[in-house]
Structures are given as C-alpha cells and as structure tokens.
C-alpha atoms as a PDB file:
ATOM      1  CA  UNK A   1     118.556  81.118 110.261  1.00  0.00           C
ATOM      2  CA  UNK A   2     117.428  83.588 107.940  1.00  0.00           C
ATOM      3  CA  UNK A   3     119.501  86.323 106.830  1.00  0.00           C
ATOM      4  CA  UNK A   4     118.306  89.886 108.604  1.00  0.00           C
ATOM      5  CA  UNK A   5     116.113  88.104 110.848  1.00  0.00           C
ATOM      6  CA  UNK A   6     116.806  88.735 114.760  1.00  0.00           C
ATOM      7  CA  UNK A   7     114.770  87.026 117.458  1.00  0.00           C
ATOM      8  CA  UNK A   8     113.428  89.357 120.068  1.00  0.00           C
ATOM      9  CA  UNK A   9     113.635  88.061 124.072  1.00  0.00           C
ATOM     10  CA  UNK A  10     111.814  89.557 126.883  1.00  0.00           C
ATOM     11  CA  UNK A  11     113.947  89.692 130.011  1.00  0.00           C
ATOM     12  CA  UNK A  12     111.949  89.971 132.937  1.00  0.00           C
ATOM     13  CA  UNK A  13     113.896  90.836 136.751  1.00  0.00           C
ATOM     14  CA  UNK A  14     113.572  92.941 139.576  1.00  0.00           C
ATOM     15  CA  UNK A  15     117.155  93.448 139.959  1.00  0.00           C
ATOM     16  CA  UNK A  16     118.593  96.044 137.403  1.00  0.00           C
ATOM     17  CA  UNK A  17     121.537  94.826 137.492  1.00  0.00           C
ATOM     18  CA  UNK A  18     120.724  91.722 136.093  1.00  0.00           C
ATOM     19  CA  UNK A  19     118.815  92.906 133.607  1.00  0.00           C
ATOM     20  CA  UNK A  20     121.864  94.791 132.376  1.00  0.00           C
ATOM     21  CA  UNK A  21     124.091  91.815 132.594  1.00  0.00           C
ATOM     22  CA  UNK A  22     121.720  89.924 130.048  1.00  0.00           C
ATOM     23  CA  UNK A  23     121.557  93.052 128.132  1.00  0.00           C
ATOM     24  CA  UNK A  24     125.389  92.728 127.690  1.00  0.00           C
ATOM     25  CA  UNK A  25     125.334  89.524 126.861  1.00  0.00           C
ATOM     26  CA  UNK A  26     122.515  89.054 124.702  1.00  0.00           C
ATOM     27  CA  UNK A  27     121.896  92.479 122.756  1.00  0.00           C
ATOM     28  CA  UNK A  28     124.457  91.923 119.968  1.00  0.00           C
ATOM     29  CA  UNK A  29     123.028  89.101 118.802  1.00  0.00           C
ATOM     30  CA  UNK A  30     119.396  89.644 119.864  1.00  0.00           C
ATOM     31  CA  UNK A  31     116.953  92.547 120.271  1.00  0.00           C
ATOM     32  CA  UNK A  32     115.848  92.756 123.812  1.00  0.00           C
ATOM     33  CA  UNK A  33     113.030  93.985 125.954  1.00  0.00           C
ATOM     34  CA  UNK A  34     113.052  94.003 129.730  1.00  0.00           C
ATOM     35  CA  UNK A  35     110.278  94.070 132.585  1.00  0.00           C
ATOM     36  CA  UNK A  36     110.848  94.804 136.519  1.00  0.00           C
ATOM     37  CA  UNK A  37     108.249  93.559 137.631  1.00  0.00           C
ATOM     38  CA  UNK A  38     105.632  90.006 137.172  1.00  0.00           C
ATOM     39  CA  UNK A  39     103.226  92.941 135.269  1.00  0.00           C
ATOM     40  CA  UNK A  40     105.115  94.157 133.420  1.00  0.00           C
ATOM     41  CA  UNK A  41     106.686  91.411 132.375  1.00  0.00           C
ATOM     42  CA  UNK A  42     102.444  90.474 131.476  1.00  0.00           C
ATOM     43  CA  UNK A  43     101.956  93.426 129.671  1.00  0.00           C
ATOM     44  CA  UNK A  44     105.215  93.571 127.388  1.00  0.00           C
ATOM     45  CA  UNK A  45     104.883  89.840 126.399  1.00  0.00           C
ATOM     46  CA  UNK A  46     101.589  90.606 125.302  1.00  0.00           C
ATOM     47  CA  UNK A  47     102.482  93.962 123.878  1.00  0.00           C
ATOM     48  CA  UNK A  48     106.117  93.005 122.391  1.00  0.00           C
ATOM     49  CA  UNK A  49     105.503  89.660 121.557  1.00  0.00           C
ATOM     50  CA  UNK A  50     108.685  88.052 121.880  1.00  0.00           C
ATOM     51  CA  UNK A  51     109.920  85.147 120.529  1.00  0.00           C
ATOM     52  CA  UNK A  52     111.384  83.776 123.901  1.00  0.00           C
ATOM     53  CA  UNK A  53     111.179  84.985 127.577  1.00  0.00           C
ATOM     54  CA  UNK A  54     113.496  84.796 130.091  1.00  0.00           C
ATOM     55  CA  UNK A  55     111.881  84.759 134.116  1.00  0.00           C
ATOM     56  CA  UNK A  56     113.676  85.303 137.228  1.00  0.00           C
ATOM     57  CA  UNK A  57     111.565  83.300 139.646  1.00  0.00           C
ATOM     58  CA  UNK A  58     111.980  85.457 142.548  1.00  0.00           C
ATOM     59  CA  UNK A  59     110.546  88.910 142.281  1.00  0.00           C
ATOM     60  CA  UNK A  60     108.108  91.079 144.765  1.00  0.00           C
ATOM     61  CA  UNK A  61     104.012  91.339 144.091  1.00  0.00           C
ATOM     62  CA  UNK A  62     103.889  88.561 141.549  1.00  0.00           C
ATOM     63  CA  UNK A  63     105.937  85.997 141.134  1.00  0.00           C
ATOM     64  CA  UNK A  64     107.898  84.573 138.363  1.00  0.00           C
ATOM     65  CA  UNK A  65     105.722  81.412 139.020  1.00  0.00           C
ATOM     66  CA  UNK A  66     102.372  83.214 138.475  1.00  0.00           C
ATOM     67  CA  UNK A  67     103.876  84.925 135.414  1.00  0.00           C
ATOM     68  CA  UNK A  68     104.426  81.942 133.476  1.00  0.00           C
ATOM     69  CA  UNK A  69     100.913  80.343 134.642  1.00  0.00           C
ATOM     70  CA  UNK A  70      99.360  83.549 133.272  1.00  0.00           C
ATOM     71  CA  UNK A  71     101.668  83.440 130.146  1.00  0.00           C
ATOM     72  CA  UNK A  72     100.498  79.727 129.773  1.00  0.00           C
ATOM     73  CA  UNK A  73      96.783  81.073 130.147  1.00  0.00           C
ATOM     74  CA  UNK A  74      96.835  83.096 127.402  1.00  0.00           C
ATOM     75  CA  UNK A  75      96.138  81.813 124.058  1.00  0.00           C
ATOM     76  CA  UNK A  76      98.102  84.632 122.245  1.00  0.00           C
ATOM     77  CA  UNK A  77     101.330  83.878 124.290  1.00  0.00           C
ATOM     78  CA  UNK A  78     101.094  80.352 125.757  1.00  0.00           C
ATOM     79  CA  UNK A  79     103.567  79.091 122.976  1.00  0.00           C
ATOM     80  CA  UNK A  80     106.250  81.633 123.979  1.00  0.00           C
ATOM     81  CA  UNK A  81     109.064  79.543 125.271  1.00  0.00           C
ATOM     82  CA  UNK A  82     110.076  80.549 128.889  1.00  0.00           C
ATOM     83  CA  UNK A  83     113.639  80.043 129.940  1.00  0.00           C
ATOM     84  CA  UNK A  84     113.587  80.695 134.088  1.00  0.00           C
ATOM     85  CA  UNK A  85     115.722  82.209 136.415  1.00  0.00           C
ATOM     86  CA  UNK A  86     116.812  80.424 139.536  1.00  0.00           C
ATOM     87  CA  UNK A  87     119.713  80.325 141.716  1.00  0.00           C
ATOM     88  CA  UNK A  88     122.382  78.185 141.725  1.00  0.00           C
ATOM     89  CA  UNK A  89     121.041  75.388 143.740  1.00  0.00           C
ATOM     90  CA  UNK A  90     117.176  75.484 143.395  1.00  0.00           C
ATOM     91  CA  UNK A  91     116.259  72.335 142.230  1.00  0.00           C
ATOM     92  CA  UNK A  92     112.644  72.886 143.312  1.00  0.00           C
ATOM     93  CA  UNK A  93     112.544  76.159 142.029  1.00  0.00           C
ATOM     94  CA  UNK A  94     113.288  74.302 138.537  1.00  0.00           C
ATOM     95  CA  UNK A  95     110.856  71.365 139.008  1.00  0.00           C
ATOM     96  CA  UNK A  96     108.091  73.745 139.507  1.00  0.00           C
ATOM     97  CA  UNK A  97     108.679  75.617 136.572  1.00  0.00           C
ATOM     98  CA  UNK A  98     108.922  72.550 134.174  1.00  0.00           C
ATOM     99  CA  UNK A  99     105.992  71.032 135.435  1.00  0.00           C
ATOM    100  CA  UNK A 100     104.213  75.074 134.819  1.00  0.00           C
ATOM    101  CA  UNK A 101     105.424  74.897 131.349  1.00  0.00           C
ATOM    102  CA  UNK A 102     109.284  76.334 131.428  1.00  0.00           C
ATOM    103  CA  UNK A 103     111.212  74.800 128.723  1.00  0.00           C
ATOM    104  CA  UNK A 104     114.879  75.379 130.390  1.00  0.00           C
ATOM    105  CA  UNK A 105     116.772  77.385 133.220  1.00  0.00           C
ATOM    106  CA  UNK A 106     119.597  79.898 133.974  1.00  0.00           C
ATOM    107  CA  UNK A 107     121.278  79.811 137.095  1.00  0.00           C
ATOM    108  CA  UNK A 108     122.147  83.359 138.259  1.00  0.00           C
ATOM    109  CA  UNK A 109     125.296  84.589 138.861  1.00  0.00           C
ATOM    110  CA  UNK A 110     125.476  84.476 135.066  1.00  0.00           C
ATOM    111  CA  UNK A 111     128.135  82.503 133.239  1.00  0.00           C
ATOM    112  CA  UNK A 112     128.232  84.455 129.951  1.00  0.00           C
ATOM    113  CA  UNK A 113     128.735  81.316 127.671  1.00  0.00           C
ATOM    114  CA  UNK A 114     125.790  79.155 129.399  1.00  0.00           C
ATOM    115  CA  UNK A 115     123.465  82.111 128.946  1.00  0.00           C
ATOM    116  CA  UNK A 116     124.319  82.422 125.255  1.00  0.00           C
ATOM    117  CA  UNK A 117     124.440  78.824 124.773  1.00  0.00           C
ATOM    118  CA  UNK A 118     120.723  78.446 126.887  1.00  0.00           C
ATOM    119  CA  UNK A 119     119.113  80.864 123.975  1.00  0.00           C
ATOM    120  CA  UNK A 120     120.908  80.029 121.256  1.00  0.00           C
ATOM    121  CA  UNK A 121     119.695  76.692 121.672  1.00  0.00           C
ATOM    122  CA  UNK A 122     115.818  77.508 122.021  1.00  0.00           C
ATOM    123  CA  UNK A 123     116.047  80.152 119.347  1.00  0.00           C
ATOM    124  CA  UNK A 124     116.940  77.473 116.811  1.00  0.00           C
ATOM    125  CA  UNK A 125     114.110  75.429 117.836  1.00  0.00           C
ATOM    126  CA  UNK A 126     112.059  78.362 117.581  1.00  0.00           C
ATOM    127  CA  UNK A 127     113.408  78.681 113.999  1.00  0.00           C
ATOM    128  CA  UNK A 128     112.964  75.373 112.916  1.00  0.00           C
ATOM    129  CA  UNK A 129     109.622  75.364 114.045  1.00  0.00           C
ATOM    130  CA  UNK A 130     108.465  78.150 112.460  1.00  0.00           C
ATOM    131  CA  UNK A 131     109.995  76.791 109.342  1.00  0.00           C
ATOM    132  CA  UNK A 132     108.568  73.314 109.061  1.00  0.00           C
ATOM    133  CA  UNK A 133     104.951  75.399 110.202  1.00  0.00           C
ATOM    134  CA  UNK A 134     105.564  77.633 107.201  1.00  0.00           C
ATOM    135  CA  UNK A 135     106.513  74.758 104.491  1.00  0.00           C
ATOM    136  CA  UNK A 136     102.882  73.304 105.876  1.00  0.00           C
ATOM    137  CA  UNK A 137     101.062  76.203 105.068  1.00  0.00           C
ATOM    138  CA  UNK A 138     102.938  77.601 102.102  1.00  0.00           C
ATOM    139  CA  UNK A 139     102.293  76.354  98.520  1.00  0.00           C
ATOM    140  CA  UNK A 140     105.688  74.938  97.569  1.00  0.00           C
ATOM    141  CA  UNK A 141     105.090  75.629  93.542  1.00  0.00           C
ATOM    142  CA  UNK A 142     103.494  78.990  93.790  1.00  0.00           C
ATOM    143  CA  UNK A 143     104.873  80.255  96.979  1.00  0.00           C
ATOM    144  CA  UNK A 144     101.435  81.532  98.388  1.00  0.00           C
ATOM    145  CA  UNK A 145      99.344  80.395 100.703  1.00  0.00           C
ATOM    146  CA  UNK A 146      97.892  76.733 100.341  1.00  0.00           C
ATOM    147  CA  UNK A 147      94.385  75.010 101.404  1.00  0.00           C
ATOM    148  CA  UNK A 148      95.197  74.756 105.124  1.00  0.00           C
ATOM    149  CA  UNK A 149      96.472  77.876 105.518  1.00  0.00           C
ATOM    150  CA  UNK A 150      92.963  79.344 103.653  1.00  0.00           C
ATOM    151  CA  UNK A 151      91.079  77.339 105.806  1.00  0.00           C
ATOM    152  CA  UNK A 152      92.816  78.547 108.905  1.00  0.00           C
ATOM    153  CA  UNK A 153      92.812  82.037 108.094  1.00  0.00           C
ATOM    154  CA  UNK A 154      89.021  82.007 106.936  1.00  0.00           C
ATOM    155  CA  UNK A 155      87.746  80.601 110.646  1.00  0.00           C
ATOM    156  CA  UNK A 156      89.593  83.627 111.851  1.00  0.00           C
ATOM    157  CA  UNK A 157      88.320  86.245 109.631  1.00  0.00           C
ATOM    158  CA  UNK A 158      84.375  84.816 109.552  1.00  0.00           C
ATOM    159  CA  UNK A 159      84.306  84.873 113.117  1.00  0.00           C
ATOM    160  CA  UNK A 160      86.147  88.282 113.408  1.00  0.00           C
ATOM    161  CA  UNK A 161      83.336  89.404 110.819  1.00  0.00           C
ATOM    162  CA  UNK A 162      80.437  88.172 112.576  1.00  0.00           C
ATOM    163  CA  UNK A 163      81.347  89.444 115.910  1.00  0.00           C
ATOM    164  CA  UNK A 164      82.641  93.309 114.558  1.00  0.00           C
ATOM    165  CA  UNK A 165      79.248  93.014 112.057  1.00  0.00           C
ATOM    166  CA  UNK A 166      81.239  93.926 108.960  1.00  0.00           C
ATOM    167  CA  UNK A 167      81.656  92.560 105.733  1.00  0.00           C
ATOM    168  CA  UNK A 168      83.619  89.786 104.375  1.00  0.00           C
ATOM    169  CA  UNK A 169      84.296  89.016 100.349  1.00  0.00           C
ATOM    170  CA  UNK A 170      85.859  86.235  98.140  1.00  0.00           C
ATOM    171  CA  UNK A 171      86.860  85.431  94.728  1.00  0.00           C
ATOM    172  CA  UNK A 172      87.247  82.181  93.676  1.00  0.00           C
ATOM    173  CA  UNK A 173      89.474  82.104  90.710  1.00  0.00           C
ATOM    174  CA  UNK A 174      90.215  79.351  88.458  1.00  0.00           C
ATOM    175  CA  UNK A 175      92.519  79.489  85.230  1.00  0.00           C
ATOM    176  CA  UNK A 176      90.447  79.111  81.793  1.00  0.00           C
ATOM    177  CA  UNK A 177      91.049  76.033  79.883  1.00  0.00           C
ATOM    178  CA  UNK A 178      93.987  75.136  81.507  1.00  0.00           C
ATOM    179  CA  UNK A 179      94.092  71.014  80.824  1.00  0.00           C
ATOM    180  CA  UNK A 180      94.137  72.615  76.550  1.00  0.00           C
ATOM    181  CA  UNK A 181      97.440  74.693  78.153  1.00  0.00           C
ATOM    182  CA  UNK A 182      99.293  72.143  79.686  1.00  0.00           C
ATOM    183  CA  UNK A 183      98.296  69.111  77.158  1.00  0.00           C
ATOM    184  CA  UNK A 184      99.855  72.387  74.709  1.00  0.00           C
ATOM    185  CA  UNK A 185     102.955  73.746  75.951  1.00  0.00           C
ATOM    186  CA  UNK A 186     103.744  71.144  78.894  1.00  0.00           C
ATOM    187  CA  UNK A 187     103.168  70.565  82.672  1.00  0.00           C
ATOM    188  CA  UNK A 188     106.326  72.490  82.958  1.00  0.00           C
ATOM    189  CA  UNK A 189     105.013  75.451  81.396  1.00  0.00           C
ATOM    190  CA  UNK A 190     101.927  75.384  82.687  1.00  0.00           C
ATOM    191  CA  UNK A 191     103.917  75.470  86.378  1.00  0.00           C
ATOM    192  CA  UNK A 192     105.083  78.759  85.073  1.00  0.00           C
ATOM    193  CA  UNK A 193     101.713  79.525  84.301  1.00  0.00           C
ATOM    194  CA  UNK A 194     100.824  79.041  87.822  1.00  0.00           C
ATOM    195  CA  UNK A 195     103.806  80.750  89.238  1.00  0.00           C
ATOM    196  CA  UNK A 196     102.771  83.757  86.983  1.00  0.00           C
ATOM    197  CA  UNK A 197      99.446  84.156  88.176  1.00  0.00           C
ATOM    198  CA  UNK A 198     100.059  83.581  91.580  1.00  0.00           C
ATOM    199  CA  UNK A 199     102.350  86.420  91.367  1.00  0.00           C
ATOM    200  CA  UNK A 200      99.286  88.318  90.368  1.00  0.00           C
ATOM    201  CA  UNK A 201      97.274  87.321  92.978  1.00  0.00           C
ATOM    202  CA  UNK A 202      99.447  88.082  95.888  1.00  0.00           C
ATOM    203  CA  UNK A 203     100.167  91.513  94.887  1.00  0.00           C
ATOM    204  CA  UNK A 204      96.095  92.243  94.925  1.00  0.00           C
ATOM    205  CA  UNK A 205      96.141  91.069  98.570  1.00  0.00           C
ATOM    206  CA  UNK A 206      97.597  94.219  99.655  1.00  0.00           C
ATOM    207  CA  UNK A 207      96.414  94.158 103.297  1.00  0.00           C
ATOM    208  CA  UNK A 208      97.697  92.146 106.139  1.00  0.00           C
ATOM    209  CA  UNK A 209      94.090  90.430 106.629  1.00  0.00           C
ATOM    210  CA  UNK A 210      93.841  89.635 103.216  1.00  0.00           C
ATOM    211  CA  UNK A 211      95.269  86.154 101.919  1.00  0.00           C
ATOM    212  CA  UNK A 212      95.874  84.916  98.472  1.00  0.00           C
ATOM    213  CA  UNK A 213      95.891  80.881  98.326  1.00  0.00           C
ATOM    214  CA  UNK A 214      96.227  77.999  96.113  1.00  0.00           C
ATOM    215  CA  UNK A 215      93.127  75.986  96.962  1.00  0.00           C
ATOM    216  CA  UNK A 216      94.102  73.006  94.648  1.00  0.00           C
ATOM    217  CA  UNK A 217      95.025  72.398  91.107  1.00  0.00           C
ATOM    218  CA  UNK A 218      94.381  75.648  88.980  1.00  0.00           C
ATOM    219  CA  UNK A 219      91.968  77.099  91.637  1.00  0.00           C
ATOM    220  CA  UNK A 220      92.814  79.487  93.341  1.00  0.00           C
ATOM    221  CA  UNK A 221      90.998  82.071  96.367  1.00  0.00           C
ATOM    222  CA  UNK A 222      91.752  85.503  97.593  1.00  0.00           C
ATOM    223  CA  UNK A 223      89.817  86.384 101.387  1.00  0.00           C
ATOM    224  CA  UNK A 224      88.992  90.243 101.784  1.00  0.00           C
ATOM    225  CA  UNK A 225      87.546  90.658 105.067  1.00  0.00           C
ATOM    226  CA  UNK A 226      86.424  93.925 105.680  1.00  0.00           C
ATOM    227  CA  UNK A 227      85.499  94.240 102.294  1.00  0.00           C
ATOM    228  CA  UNK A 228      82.296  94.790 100.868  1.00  0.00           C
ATOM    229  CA  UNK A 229      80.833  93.609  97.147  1.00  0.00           C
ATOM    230  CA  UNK A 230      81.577  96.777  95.253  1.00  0.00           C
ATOM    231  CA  UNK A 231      85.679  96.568  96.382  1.00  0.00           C
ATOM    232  CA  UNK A 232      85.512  92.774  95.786  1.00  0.00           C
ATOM    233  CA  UNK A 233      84.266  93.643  92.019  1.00  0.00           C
ATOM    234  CA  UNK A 234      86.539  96.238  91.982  1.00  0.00           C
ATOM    235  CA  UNK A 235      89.905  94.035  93.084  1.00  0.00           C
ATOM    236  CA  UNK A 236      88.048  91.091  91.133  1.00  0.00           C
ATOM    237  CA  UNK A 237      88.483  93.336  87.687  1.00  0.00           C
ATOM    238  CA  UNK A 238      91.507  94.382  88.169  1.00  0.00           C
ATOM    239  CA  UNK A 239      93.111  90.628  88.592  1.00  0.00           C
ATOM    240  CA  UNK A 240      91.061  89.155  85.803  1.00  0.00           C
ATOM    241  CA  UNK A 241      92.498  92.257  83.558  1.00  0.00           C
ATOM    242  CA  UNK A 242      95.715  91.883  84.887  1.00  0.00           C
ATOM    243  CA  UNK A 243      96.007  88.126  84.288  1.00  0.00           C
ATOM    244  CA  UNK A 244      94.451  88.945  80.537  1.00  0.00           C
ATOM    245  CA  UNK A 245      97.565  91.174  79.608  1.00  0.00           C
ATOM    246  CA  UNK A 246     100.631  89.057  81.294  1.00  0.00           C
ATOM    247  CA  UNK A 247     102.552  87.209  78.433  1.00  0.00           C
ATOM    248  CA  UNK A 248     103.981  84.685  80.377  1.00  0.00           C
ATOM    249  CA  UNK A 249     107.485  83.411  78.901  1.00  0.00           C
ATOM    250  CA  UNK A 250     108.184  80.202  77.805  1.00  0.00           C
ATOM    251  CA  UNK A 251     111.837  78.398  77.482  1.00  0.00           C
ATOM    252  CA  UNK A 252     112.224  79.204  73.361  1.00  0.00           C
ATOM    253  CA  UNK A 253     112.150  83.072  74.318  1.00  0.00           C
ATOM    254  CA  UNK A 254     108.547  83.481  72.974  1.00  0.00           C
ATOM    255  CA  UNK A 255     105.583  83.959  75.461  1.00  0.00           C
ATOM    256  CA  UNK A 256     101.998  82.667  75.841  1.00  0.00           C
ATOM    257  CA  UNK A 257      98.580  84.124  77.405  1.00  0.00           C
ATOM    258  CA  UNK A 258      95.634  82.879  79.902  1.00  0.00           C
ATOM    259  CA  UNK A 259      92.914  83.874  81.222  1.00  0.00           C
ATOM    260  CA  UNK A 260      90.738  83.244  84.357  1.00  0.00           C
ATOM    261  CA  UNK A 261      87.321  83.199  85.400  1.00  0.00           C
ATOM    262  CA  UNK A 262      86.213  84.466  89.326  1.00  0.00           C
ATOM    263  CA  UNK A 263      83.323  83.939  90.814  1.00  0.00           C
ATOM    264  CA  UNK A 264      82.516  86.815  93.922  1.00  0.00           C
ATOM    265  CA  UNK A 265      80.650  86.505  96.830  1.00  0.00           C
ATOM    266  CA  UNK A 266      80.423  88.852  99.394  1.00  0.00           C
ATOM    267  CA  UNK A 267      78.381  89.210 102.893  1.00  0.00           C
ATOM    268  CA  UNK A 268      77.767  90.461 106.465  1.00  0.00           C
ATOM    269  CA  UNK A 269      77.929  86.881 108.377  1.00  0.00           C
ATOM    270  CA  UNK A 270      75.484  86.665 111.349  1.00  0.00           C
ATOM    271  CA  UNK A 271      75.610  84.078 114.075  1.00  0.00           C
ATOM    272  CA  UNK A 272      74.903  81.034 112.641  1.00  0.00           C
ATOM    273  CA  UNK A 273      76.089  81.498 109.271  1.00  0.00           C
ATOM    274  CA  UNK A 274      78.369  78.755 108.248  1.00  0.00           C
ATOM    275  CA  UNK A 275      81.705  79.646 105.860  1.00  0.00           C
ATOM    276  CA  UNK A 276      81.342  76.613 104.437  1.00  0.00           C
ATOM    277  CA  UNK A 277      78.040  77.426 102.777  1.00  0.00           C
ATOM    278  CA  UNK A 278      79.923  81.128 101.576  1.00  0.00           C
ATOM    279  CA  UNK A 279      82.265  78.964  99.708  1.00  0.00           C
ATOM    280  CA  UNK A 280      79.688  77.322  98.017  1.00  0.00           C
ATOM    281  CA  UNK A 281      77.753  79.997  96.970  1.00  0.00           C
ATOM    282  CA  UNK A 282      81.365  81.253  95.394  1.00  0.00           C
ATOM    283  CA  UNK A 283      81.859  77.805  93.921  1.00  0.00           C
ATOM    284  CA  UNK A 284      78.456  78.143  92.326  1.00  0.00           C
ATOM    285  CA  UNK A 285      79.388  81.828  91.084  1.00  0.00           C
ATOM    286  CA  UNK A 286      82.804  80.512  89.888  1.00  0.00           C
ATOM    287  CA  UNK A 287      80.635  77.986  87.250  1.00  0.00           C
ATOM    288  CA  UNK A 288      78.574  80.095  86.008  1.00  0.00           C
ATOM    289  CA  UNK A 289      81.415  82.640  85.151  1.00  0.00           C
ATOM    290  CA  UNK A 290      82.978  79.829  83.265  1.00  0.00           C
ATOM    291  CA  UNK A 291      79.239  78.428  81.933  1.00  0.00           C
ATOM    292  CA  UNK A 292      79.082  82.107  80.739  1.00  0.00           C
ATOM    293  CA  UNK A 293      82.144  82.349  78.262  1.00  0.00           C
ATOM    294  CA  UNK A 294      84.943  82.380  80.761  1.00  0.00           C
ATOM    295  CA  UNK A 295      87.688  85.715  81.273  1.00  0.00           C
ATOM    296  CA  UNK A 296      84.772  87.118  82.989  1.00  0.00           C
ATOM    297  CA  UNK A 297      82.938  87.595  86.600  1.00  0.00           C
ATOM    298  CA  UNK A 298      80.372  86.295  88.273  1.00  0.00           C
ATOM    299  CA  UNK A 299      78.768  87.543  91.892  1.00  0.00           C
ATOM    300  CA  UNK A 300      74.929  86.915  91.083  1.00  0.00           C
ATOM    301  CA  UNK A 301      74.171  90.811  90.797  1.00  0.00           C
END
C-alpha cells in the first residue's frame, strides 16, 4: 500500500469495553473512530467517512442490522465495507448480515490475530480497488485526469451548477501545430511535450472542484465550476502565457517551445440545459482560436 497512507475504520459498539479492545488492537496500524450507539455510528460514517466499518449486531435503540440497511441506503456510504460483530455461535446473526450487504464477521470475545487478520484482509481489497479505479481514470502519460474521469466529474459539477444557480466555465485547450512537433523532434519528445503542459495545467486547477484532463490526443480541458467568464479569461491567460514561456528540454540538453490555443465558454446552466451542447459551443470556440492565428483565446465576447 502506499507509503504514509493509513486507512481509517469506524468501530461502532455499545459496550466500551469493546470498543477499547479494538482500539488496542487496531490503532497502531490504523486510525480509528468509534460510535456507541446505531446513530452515531450513522452520523460518524457519514461525517468521518471511513474506509471500513466494523458493527456489533447487538446494540439498544437501533440495531446493528438497521445500521447497515441505512449505510446500504445511502449513496455516499453504501460502498463502505462492513465487517459485523456477532458472537461466537450466531450463525443467523451472520446470514442476515451477508444477505444486508456485510462483507465478513468478527466473533466477539476478540482473538487479537483474527481481528487483525479480518481488516487487514478487506483493507487490501479496499486498496486494490481504489488503485485499479484510479489507473481507469488517470491519464497514464500525463498523469492527470483522462476522458472518463472529465466526463464523470462534469455530470457532477453541471448538475451541482444548475441546482445552486451559479456559474460553470471551461477551456478547451489544444497544443498548436503539434503533428509539425512530433513529425520534428519525435513522438518521444512530443510525450515530453505533453507531460510538460500537463504539468501546467494541473497547477491552474487550484481548487478541489476544479479538474484538469486529457480529453484525447493533444486536447486537453480544465472544468471551473463556480467560475464565471471573467476568472475563466483570467486562468485561460495565464495558462496560454505560461505554456508560451516553458522551454521544454529535449535529450541533447537543448530545449524547444509550444504553444496552445483555448477556446472559453462559460454559463449559468438552467434545467434543461444539456453539457453536451456546452462542450460544443467550447469546441466551436477552440476552432476559431486556432482559425484566428493560434497562441490565442477564444470565448465569443
């Protein structure tokens, strides 16, 4: 697993005591949270977020069974994995919780080496998950985000726009002349050219909404929601200037130069609107930078 990185667990009983047996056990290798109750075991997986609960069954008010049908409810915790609590010989206990969504169980009293063995297990999954999600979303040349990821990340941010009425910008960006650059120097140079640029890019999406991607070949997109025109122009000049001044170095020690041409859009989606036909219009904006002499911008104002 990644170096520095420690999984969080949420570990949810009514007994104290057991909650400070699976502190023991777990906290040197894991950062833990614990709940006393079904709510609050609710409100810190939705609060916390962690990357695997563990859920005594048998607790007063609400029961570890209605927790985990609640957790499964949820769309922004339903793929928490949910390791349950049981005694030693509740077989039904278990069965119910599979068939509720549970991915394993823990008999209580705890055996210290089951218990670490139990999570270990499920926090590799967890980890290998995550990575084959990120190498399908991720841009293995540049490192930024690729087409699917954009596309993901634009249904969220349109919709969040439409419903919280605020703005939403783009800037489609695509590398002048580039076929002349790579027929020039090589494809392997004009990888670095990509790398370089991407680089660029990334650093001008400063804020956790915003997302720099690869969109295919030598285009590329940046998504600012929450952004209106003026601060897309703004960012927009900044990147095209930016790429303008980068030498980027080539394997004899000696550098070369590019430039890029963006076309900006930016608007207040209603209801109805489609992203789709956003693009577009930035597609459209994106030609006529490049009709118009290319290293320059484009937003139809």
């Amino acid at each position: 697993m990644e170096a520095n990185q420690k999984y969080s667990i949420l570990a949810a009983d009514d007994e104290r005591a057991n909650l400070a047996v699976l502190n023991r056990i777990l906290s040197a290798d894991y950062t833990i949270f614990t709940a006393k109750s079904g709510e609050e075991a609710l409100d810190r997986a939705q609060k916390d977020r962690p990357d695997l609960i563990l859920l005594d069954i048998i607790m007063p008010g609400m029961s570890g069974f209605d927790v985990l049908a609640k957790l499964k409810e949820s769309p922004h915790v339903q793929n928490i994995p949910v390791i349950i609590i049981t005694g030693l010989s509740s077989e039904e206990d278990e069965e119910r919780g599979f068939f509720l969504g549970a991915v394993d169980y823990i008999t209580k009293p705890f055996k210290n080496g089951i218990v670490l063995a139990r999570v270990r297990t499920h926090i590799q999954i967890i980890h290998q998950m995550r990575m084959i999600e990120r190498l399908g979303l991720i841009d293995p040349l540049t490192d930024i985000a690729n087409r699917r990821s954009f596309d993901n990340h634009i249904d969220v941010e349109w919709r969040r726009s439409v419903r919280e009425e605020k703005p939403i910008s783009f800037l489609m960006m695509d590398l002048d002349k580039f076929k002349s650059y790579n027929d020039t120097y090589g494809h392997p140079q004009g990888d670095v050219l990509l790398k370089t640029v991407a680089k660029i890019f990334s650093s001008a999406a400063r804020r956790p909404s915003d997302l720099a991607a690869r969109l295919g070949g030598e285009e590329f997109g940046i998504l600012l929601p929450d952004t209106d025109m003026e601060n897309a122009l703004y960012i927009a000049e900044k990147i095209r200037s930016d790429v303008e001044v980068a030498r980027i170095p080539t394997s004899d020690g000696s550098a070369t130069a590019a430039t890029i041409s963006i076309g900006a859009v930016s608007t207040f989606p209603q209801d109805g609107d489609l992203a789709k036909d956003f693009l577009a219009k930035a597609d459209v904006n994106l030609y006529n930078a490049k009709n118009g002499g290319r290293n320059r911008i484009y937003s139809g104002e």
